[in-house]
Protein backbone atom coordinates (compact mmCIF):
# COMPACT_ATOMS: atom_id res chain seq x y z
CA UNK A 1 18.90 -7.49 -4.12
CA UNK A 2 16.43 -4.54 -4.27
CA UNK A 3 17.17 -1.24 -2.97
CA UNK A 4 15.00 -0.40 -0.41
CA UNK A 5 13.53 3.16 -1.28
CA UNK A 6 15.05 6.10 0.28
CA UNK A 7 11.43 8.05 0.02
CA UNK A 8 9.13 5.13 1.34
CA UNK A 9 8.72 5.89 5.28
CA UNK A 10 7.37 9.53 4.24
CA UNK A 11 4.90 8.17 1.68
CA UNK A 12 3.66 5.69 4.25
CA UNK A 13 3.50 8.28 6.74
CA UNK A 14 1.00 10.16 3.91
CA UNK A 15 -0.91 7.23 3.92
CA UNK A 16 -1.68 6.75 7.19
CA UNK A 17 -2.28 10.94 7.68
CA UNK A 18 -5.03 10.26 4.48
CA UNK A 19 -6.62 7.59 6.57
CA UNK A 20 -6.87 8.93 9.06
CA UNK A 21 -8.35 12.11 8.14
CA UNK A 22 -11.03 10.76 5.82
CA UNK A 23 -8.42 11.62 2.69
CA UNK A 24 -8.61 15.32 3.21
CA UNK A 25 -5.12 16.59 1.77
CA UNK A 26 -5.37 19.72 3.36
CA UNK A 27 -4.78 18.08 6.54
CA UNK A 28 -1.92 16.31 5.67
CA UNK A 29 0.23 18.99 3.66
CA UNK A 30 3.34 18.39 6.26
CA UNK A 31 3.53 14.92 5.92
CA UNK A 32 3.30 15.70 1.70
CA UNK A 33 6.06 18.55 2.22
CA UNK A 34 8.46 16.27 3.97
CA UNK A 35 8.10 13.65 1.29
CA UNK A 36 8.97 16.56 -0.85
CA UNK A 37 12.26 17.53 1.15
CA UNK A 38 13.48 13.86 0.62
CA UNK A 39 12.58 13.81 -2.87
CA UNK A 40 15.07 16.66 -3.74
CA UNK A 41 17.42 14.56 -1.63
CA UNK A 42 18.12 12.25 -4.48
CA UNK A 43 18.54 12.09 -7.68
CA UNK A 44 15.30 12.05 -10.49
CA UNK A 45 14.68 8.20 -10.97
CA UNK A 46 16.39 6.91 -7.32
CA UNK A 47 13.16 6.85 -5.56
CA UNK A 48 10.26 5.20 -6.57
CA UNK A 49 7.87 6.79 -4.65
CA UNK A 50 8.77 10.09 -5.69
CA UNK A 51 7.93 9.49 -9.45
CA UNK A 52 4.91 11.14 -8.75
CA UNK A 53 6.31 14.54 -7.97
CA UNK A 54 8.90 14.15 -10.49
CA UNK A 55 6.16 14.07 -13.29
CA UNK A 56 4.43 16.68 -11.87
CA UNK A 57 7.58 19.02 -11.59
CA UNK A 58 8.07 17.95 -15.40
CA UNK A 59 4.62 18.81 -16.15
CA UNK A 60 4.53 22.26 -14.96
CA UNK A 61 8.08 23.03 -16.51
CA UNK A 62 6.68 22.16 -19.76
CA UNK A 63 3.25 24.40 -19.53
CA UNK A 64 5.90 27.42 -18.53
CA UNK A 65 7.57 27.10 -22.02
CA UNK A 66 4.42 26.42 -23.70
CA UNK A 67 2.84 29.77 -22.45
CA UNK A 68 5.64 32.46 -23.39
């Protein structure tokens, strides 16, 4: 039996926020942090929903060390 994902309530509650404000991220940013908090909840690869973030974290720690 599947997991259910620890992360997917706050990425629902994102989607909703986007709808409802014509996708404007801006107005949404507390909804995005708190998927955020719960992402550094778990560990990397326990959350689906928070691959995203993970590859983005990745993504900046790699153009740090490729700019000394």
């Amino acid at each position: 039996m599947l997991q259910k994902d620890p992360c997917q309530k706050q990425a629902c509650e994102i989607q909703k926020c986007l709808q409802a404000n014509n996708y404007m991220e801006s107005k949404c940013q507390a909804v995005i942090q708190e998927l955020r908090k719960c992402c550094a909840r778990y560990p990397k690869g326990r959350s689906l929903v928070c691959s995203g973030f993970e590859k983005e974290e990745e993504e900046k720690l790699t153009l740090k060390s490729t700019s000394k």
